[in-house]
C-alpha atoms as a PDB file:
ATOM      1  CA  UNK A   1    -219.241 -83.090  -1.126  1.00  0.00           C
ATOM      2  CA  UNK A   2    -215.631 -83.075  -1.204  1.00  0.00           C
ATOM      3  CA  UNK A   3    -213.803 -82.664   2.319  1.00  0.00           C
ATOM      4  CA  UNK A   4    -210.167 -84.321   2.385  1.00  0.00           C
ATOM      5  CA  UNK A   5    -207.651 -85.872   0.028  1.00  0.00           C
ATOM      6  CA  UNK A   6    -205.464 -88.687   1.229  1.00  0.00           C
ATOM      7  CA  UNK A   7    -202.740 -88.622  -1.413  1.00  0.00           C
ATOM      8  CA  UNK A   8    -201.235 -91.600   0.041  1.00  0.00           C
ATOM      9  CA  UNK A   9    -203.568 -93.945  -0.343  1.00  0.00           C
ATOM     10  CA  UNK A  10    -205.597 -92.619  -3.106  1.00  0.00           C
ATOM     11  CA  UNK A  11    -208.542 -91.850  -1.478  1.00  0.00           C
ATOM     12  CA  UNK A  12    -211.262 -88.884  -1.482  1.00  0.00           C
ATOM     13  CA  UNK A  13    -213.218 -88.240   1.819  1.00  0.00           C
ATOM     14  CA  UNK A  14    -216.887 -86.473   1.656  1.00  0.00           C
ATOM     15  CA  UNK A  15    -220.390 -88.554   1.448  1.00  0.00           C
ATOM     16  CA  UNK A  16    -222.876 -88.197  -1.271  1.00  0.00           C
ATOM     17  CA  UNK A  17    -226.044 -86.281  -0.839  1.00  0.00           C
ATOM     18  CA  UNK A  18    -228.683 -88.930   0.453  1.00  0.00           C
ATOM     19  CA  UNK A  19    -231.022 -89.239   2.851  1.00  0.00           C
ATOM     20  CA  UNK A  20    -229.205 -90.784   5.726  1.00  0.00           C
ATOM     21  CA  UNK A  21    -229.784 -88.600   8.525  1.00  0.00           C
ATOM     22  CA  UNK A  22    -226.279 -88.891  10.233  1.00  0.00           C
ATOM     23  CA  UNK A  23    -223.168 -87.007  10.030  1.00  0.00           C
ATOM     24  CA  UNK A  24    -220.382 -89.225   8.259  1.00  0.00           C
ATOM     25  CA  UNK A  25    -217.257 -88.949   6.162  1.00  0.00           C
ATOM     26  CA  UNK A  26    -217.098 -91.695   3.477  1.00  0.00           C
ATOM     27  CA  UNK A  27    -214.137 -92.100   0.463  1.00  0.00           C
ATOM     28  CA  UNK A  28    -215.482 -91.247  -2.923  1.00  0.00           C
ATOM     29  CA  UNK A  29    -216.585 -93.800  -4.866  1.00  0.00           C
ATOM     30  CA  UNK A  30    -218.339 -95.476  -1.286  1.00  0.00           C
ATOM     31  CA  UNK A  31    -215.933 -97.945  -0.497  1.00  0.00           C
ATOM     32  CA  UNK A  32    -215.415 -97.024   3.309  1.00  0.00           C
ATOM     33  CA  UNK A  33    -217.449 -95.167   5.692  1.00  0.00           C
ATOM     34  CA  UNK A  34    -217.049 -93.621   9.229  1.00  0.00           C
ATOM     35  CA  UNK A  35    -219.354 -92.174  11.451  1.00  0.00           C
ATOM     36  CA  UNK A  36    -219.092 -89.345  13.302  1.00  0.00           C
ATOM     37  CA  UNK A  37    -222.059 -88.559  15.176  1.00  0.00           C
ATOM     38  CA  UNK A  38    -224.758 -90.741  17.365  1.00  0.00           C
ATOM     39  CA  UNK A  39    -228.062 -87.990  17.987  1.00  0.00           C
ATOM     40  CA  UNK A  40    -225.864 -84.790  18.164  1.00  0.00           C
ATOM     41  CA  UNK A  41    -222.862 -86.674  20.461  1.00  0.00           C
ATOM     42  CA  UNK A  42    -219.462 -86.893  18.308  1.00  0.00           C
ATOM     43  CA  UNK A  43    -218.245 -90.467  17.889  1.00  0.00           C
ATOM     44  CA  UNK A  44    -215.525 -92.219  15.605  1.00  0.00           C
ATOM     45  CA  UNK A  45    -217.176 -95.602  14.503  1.00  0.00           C
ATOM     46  CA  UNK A  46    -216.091 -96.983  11.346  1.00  0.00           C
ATOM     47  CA  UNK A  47    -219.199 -98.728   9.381  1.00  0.00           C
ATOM     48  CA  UNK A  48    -216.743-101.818   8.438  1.00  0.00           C
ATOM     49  CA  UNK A  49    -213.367-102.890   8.264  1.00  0.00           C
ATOM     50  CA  UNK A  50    -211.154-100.351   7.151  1.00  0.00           C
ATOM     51  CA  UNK A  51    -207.137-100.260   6.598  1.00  0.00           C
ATOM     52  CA  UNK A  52    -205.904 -99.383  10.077  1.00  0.00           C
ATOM     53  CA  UNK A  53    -202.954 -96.684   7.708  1.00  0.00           C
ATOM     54  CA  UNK A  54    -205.847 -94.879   5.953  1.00  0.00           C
ATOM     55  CA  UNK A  55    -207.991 -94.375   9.482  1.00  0.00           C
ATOM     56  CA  UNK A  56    -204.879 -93.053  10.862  1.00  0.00           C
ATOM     57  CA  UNK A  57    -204.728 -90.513   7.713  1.00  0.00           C
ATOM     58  CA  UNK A  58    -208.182 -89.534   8.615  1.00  0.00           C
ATOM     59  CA  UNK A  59    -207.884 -89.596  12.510  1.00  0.00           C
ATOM     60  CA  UNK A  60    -204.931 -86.970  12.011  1.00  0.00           C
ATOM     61  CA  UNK A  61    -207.039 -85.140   9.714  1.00  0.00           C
ATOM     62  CA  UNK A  62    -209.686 -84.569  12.045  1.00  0.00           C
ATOM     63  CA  UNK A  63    -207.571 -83.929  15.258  1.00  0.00           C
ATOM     64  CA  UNK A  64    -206.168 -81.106  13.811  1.00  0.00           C
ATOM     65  CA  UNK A  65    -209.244 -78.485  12.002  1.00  0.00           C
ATOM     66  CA  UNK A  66    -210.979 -81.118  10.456  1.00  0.00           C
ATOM     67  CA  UNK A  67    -213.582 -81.404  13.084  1.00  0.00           C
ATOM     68  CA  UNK A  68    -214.630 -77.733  13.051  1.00  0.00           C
ATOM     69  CA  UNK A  69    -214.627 -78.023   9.122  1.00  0.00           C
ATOM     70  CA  UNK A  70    -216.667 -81.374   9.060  1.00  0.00           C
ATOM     71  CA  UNK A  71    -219.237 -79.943  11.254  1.00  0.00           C
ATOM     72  CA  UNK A  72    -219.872 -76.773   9.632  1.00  0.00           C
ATOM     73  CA  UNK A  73    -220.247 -78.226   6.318  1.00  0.00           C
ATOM     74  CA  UNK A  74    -222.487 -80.760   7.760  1.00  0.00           C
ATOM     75  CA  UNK A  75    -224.517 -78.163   9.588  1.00  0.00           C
ATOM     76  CA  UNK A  76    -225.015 -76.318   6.263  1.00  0.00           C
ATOM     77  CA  UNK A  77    -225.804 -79.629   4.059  1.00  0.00           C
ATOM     78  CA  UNK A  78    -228.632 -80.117   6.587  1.00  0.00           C
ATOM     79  CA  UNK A  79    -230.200 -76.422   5.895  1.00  0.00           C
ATOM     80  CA  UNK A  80    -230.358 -77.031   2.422  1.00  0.00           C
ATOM     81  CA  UNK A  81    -231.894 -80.266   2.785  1.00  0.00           C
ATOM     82  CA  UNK A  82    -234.469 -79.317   4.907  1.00  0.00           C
ATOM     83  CA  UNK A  83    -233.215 -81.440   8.057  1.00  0.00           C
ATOM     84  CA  UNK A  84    -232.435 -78.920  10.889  1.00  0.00           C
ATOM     85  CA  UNK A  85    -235.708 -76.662  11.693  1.00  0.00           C
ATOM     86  CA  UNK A  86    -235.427 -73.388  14.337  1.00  0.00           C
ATOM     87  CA  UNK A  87    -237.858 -72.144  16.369  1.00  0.00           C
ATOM     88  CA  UNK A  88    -238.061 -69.662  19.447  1.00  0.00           C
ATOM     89  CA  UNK A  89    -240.883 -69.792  22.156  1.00  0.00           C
ATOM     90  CA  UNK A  90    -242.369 -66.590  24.356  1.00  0.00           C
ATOM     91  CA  UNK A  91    -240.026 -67.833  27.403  1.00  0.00           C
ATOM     92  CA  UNK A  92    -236.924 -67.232  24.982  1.00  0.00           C
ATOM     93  CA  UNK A  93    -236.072 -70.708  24.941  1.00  0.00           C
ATOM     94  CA  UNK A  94    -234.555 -71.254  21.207  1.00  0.00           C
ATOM     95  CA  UNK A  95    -235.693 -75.274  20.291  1.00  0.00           C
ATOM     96  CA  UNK A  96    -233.701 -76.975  17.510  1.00  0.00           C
ATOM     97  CA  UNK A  97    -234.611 -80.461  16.160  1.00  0.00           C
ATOM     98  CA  UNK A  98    -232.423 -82.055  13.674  1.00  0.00           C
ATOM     99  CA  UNK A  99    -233.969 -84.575  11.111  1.00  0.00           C
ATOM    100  CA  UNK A 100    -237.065 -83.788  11.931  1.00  0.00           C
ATOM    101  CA  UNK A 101    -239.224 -87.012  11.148  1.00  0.00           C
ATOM    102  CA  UNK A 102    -236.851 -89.999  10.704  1.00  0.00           C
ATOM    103  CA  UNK A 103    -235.121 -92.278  13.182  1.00  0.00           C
ATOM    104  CA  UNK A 104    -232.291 -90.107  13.806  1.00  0.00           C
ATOM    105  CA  UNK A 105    -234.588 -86.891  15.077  1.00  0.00           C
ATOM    106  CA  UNK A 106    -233.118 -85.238  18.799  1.00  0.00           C
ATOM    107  CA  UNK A 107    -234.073 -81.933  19.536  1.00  0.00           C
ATOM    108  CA  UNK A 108    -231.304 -79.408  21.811  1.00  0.00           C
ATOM    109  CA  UNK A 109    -233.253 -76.305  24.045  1.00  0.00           C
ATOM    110  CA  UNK A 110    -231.027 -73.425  24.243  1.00  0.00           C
ATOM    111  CA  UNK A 111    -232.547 -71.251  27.390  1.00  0.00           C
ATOM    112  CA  UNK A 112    -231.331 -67.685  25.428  1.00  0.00           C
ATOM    113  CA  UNK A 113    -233.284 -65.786  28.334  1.00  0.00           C
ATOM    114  CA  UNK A 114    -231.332 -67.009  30.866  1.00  0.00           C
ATOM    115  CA  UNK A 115    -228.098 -66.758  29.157  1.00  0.00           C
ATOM    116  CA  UNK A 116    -229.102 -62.891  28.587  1.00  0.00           C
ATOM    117  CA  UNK A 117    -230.716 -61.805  31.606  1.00  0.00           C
ATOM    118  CA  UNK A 118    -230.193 -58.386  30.861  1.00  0.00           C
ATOM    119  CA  UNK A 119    -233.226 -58.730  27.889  1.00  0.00           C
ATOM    120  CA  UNK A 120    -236.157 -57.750  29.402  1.00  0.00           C
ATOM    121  CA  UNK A 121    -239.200 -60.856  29.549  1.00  0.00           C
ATOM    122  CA  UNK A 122    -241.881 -58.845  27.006  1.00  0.00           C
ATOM    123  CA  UNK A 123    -238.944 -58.912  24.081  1.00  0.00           C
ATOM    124  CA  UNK A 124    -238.622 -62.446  24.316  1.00  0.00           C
ATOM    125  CA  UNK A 125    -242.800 -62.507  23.036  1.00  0.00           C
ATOM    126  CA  UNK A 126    -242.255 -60.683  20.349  1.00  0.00           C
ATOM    127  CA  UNK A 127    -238.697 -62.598  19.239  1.00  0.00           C
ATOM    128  CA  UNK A 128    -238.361 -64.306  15.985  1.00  0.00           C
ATOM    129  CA  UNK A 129    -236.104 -66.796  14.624  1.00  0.00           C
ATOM    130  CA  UNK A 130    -234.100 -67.444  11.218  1.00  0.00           C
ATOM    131  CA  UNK A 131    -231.386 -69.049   9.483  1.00  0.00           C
ATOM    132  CA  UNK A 132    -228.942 -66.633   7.864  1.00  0.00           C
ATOM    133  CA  UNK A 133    -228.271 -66.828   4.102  1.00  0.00           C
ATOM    134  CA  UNK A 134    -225.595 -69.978   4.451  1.00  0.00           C
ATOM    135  CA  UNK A 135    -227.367 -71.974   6.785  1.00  0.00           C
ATOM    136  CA  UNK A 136    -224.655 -71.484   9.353  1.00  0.00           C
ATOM    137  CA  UNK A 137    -226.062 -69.375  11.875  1.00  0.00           C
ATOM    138  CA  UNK A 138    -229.798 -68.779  13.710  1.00  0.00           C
ATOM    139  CA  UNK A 139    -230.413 -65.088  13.512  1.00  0.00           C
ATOM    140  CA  UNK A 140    -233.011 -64.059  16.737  1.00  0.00           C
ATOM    141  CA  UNK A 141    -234.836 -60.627  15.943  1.00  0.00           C
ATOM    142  CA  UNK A 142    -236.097 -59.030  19.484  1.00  0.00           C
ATOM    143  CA  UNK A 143    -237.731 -56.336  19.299  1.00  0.00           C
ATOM    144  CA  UNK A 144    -237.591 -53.269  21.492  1.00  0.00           C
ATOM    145  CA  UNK A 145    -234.915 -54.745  23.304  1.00  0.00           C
ATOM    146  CA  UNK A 146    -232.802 -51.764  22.335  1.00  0.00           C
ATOM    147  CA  UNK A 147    -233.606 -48.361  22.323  1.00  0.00           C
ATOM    148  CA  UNK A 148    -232.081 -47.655  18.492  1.00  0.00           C
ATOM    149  CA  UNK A 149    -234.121 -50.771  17.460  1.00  0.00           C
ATOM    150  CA  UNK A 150    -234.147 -54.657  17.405  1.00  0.00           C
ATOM    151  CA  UNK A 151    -231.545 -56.645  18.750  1.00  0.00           C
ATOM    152  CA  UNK A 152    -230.166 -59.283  16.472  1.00  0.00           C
ATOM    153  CA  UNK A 153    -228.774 -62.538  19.058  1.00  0.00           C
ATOM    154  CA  UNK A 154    -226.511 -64.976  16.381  1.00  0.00           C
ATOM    155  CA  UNK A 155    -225.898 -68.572  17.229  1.00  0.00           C
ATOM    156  CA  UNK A 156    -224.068 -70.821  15.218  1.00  0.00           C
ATOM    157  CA  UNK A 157    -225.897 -73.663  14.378  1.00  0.00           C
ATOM    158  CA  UNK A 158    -222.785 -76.347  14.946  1.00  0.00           C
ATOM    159  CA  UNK A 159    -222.626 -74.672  18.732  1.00  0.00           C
ATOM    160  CA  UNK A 160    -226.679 -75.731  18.999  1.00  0.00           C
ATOM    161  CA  UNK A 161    -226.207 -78.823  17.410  1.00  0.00           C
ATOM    162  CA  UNK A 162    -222.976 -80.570  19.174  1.00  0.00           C
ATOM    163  CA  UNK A 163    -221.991 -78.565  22.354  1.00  0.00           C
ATOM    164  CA  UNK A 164    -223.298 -78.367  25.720  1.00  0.00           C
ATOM    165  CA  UNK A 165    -225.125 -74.955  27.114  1.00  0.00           C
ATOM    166  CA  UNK A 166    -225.798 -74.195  30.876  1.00  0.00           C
ATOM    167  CA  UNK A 167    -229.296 -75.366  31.483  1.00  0.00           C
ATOM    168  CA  UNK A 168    -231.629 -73.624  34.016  1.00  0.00           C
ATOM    169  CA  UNK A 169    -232.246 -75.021  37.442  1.00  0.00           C
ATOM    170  CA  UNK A 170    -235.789 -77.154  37.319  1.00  0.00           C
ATOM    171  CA  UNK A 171    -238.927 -75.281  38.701  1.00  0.00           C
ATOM    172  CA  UNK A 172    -239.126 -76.576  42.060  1.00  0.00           C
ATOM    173  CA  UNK A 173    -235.114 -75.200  43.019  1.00  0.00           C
ATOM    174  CA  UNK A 174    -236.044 -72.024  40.942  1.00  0.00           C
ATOM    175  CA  UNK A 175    -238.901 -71.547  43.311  1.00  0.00           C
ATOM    176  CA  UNK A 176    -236.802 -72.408  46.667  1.00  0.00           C
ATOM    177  CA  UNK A 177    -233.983 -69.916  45.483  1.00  0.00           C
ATOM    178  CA  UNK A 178    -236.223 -66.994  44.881  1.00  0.00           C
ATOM    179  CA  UNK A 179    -236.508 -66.219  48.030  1.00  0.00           C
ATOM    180  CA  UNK A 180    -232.755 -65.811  48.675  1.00  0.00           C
ATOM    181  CA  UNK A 181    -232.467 -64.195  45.892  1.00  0.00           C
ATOM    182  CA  UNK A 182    -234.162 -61.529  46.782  1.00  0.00           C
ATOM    183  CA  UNK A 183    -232.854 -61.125  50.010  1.00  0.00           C
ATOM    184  CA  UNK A 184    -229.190 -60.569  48.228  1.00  0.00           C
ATOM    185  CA  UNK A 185    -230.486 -57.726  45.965  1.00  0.00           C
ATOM    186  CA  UNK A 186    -231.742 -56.252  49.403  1.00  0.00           C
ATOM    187  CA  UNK A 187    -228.065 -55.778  50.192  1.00  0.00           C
ATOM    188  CA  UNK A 188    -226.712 -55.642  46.705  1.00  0.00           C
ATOM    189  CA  UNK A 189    -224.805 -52.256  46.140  1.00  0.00           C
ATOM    190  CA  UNK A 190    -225.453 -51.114  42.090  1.00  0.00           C
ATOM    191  CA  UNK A 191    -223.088 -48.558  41.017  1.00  0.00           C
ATOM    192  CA  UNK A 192    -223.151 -46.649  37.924  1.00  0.00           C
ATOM    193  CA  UNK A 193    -220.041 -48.353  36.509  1.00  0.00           C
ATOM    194  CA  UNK A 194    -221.936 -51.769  36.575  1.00  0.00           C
ATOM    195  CA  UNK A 195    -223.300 -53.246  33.586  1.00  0.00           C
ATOM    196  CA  UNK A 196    -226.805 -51.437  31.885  1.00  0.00           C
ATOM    197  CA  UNK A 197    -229.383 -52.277  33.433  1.00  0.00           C
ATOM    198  CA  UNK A 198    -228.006 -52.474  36.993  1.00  0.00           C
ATOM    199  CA  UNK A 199    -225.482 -49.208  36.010  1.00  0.00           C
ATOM    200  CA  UNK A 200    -225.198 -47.034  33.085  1.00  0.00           C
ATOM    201  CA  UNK A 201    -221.863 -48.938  31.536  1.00  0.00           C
ATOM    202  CA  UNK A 202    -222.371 -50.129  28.003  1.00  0.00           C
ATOM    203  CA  UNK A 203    -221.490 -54.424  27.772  1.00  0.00           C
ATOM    204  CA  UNK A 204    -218.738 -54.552  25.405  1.00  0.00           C
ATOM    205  CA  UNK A 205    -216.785 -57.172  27.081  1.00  0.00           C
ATOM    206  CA  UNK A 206    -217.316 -60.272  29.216  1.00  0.00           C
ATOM    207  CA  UNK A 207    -219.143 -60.277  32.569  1.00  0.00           C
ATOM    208  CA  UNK A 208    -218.320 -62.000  35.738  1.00  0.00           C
ATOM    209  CA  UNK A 209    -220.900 -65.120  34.288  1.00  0.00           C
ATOM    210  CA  UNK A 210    -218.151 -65.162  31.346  1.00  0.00           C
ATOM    211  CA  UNK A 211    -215.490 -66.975  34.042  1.00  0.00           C
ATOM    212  CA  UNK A 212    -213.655 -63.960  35.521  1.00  0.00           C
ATOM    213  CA  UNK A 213    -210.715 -65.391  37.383  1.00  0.00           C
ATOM    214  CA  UNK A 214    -211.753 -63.017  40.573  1.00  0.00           C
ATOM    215  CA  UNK A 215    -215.020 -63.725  40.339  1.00  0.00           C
ATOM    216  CA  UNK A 216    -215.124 -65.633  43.926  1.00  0.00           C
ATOM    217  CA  UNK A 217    -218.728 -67.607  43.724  1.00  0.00           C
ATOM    218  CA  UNK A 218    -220.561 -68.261  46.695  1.00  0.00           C
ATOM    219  CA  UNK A 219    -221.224 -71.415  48.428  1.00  0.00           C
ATOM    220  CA  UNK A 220    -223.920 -73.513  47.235  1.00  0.00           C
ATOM    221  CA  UNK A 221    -226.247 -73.322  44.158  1.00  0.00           C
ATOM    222  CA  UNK A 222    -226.405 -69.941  44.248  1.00  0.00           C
ATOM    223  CA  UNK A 223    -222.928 -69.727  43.387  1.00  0.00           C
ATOM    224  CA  UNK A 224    -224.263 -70.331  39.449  1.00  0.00           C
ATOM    225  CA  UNK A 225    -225.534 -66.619  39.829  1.00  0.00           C
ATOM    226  CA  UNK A 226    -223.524 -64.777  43.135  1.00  0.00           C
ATOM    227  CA  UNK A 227    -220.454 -64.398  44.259  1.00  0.00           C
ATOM    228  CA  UNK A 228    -217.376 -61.790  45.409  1.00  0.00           C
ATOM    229  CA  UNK A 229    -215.311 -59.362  43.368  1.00  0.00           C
ATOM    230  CA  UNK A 230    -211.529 -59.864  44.113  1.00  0.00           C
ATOM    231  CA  UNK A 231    -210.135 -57.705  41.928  1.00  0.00           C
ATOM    232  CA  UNK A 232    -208.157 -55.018  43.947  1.00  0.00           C
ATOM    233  CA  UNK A 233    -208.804 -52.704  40.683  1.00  0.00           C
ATOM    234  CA  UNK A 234    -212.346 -52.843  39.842  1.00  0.00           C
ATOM    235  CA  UNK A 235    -215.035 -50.480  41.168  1.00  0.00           C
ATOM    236  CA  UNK A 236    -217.118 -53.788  42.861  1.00  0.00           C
ATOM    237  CA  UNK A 237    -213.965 -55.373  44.684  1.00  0.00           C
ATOM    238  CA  UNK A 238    -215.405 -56.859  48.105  1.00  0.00           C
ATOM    239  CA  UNK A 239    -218.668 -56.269  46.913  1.00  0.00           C
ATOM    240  CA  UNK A 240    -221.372 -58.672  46.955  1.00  0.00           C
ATOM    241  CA  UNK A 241    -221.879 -59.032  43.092  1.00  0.00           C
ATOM    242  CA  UNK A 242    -224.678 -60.309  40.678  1.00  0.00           C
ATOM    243  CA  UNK A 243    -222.889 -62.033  38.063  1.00  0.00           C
ATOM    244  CA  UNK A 244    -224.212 -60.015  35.374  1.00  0.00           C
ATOM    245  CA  UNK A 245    -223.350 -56.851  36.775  1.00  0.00           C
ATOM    246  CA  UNK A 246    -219.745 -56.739  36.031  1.00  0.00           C
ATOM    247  CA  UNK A 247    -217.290 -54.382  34.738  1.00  0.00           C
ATOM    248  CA  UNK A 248    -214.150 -53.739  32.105  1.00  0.00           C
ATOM    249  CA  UNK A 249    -211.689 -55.561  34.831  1.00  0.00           C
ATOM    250  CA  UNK A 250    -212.982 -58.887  33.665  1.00  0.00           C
ATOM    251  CA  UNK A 251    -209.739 -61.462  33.244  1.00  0.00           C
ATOM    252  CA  UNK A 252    -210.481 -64.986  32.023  1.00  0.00           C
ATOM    253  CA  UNK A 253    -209.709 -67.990  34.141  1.00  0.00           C
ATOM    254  CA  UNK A 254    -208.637 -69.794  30.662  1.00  0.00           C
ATOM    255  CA  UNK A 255    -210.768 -71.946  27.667  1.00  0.00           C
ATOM    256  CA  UNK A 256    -211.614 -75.188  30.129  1.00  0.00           C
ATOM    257  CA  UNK A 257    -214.315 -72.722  32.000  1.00  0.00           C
ATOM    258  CA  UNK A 258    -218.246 -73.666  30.873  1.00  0.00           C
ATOM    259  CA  UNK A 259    -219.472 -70.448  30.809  1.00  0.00           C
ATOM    260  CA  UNK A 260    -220.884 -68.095  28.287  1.00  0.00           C
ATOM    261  CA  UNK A 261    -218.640 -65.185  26.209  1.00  0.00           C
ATOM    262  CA  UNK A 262    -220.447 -62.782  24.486  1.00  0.00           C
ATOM    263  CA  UNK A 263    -219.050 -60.439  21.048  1.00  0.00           C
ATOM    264  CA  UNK A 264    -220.514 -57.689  19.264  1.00  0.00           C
ATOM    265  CA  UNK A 265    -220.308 -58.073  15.848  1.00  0.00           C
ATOM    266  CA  UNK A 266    -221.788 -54.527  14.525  1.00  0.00           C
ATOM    267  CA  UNK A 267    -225.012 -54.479  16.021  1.00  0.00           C
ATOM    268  CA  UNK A 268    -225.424 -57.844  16.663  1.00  0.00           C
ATOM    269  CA  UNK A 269    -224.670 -60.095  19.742  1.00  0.00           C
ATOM    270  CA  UNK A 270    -222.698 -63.243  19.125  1.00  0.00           C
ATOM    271  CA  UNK A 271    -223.514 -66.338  21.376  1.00  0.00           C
ATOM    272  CA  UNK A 272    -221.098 -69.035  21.936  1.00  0.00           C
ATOM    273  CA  UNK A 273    -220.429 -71.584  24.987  1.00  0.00           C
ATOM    274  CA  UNK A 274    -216.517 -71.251  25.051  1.00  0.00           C
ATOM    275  CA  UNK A 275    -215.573 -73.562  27.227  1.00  0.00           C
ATOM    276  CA  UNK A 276    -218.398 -75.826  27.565  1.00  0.00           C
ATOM    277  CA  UNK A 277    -216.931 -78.059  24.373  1.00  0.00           C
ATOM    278  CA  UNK A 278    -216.669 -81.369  24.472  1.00  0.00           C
ATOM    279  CA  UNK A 279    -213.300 -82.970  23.352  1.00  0.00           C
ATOM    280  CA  UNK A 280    -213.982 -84.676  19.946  1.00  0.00           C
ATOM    281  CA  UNK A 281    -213.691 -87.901  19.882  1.00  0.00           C
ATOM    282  CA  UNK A 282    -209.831 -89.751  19.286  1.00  0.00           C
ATOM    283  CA  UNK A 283    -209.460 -93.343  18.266  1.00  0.00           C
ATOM    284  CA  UNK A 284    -205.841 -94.462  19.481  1.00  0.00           C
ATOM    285  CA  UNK A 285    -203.963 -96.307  17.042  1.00  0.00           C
ATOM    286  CA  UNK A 286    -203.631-100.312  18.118  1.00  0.00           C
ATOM    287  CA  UNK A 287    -200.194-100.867  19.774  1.00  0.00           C
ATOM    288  CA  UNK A 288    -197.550-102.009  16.899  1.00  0.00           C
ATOM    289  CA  UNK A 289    -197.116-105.802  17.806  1.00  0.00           C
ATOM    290  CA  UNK A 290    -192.939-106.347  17.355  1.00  0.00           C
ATOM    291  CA  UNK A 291    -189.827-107.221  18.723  1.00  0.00           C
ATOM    292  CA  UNK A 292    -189.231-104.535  20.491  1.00  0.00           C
ATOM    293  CA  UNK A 293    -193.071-104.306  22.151  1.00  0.00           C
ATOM    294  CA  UNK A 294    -192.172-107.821  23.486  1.00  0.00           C
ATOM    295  CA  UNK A 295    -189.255-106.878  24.746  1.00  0.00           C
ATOM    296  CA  UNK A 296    -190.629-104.212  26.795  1.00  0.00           C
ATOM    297  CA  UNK A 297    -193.457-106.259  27.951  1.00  0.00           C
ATOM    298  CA  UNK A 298    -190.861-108.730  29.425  1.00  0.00           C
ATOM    299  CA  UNK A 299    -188.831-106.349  31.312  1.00  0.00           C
END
C-alpha cells in the first residue's frame, strides 16, 4: 500500500500487507518504520533511527490530511484482512474489537442507545450490525424504529476505532439519578415544536446534546442530560429543557465541544463525535544546535 512520496529524499511511505497487527507507515523497500498507534491511542514512535530531515517530511505530511488518510486506509486494510469484527448487543451497545486474537487485540463499546435516546428500547433487540461494501463504515439496521421502515445508524469505523465517545454513567449513579429525573419531567413543559417524540418536529438538525451555545446545563451530573434554553428566539427559552428535546434555533458553541452531531444522509443517520477528537500526535523537531542558539541561550 502506497500512501506518500517524499521526492526529496527518495523515499515511498506505505507498509506491506503482513500480519503485524499495528497501524504503521514504513518506506518501500522496509528500510524505516514508524508507528502510529499503541491499542487504538495515536502515537509517533519511530521503530529505529531514522534521518531527523526525512521524519520531518513525514511529520508535515501527517499534520496536515495525512492523519485522516492514514487512518482510513488502515481501517479498511483491517476489513479485508479479517482484523476488525462488529457486533451489536440487545442494550444497543455497538462492541468493536480490533485484531481479534493476537497481542495487539482492544475492544471500544459505543453506547448507540444512549447517544439516540429518541430510539425506542424493543428496536435495539431486533438491531443488526454490518460493514458497508468498503470496509469504512458499520451499517446498524433497527427495525421498526421508523414508521416508513428500518432505520439505518452509520458509524465510521476510524471514529470507533481512535476517538473518544461519551460513556454512560455506571449503574449505581444511573440508579441514584432516576429519581430526579423523574421529578424534572414532572415539571418539564413538551411543546409541539420540540423534537419527535417529546413534540411533533421532525430532527433534521442538531439538538441541545449537540453543544448549543444557549444551552445553559444545570448544576451537577445532571447537567450531562438538563439544562436552560437561553435563546431569546426559540419556542423553549427559560424553559426547563431535556437535552434531546430541542429545536431549529440550535447554534454551535464551536469544534472543541465533546458532544454528539447527528446528519441525515438520505434515510440514514450519520454518527460522529465532533468534538470529542483527540489531537494527533506531533513530534517537535530537536532545537538546531548553532551559533546563533548559543547566543540566545547566553543573553
Amino acid at each position: 500500500m502506497r500512501l506518500f512520496r517524499d521526492t526529496k529524499h527518495g523515499l515511498l511511505w506505505g507498509w506491506y500487507a503482513d500480519a503485524n497487527p499495528r497501524m504503521r507507515l514504513e518506506t518501500l523497500p522496509t528500510k524505516y518504520r514508524v508507528w502510529l498507534e499503541e491499542r487504538g491511542r495515536r502515537v509517533f514512535e519511530p521503530a529505529w533511527k531514522i534521518p531527523r530531515a526525512a521524519l520531518a517530511r513525514l511529520r508535515t505530511f501527517l499534520n496536515g490530511s495525512g492523519w485522516d488518510e492514514v487512518e482510513r486506509t488502515w481501517a479498511q486494510h483491517m476489513w479485508m484482512r479479517g482484523q476488525v469484527k462488529a457486533k451489536l448487543f440487545a442494550d444497543g451497545t455497538l462492541k468493536v474489537t480490533a485484531y481479534p486474537g493476537t497481542d495487539g487485540e482492544y475492544v471500544r463499546r459505543i453506547p448507540l442507545r444512549s447517544c439516540l435516546p429518541e430510539i425506542a428500547r424493543s428496536c435495539w433487540h431486533q438491531g443488526t450490525c454490518e460493514f458497508d461494501a468498503d470496509g469504512t463504515v458499520v451499517a446498524i439496521s433497527l427495525p421498526g424504529a421508523r414508521p416508513s421502515g428500518p432505520l439505518r445508524v452509520l458509524v465510521p469505523l476510524t471514529a470507533i476505532l481512535y476517538e473518544p465517545w461519551p460513556q454512560p454513567p455506571k449503574n449505581g449513579k444511573r440508579r441514584l439519578e432516576g429519581v430526579a429525573h423523574d421529578k424534572l419531567w414532572k415539571v418539564t413543559k413538551q411543546l409541539p415544536q420540540d423534537y419527535a417524540p417529546y413534540g411533533e418536529l421532525t430532527r433534521d438538525t442538531g439538538d441541545c446534546s449537540s453543544g448549543c451555545r444557549y444551552f445553559v446545563e444545570l448544576s451537577g451530573s445532571l447537567g450531562q442530560d438538563w439544562g436552560i434554553c437561553a435563546n431569546p428566539r426559540s419556542h423553549r427559552a427559560g424553559l426547563l429543557t431535556f437535552e434531546h428535546q430541542g429545536c431549529r434555533r440550535f447554534r454551535s458553541r464551536g469544534p472543541n465541544l465533546p458532544a454528539l452531531r447527528y446528519y441525515r444522509q438520505d434515510s440514514s443517520l450519520f454518527i460522529y463525535p465532533i468534538g470529542n477528537r483527540r489531537p494527533s500526535p506531533t513530534v517537535k523537531a530537536p532545537r538546531r544546535r548553532g551559533r546563533r542558539a548559543r547566543a540566545t541561550v547566553r543573553s
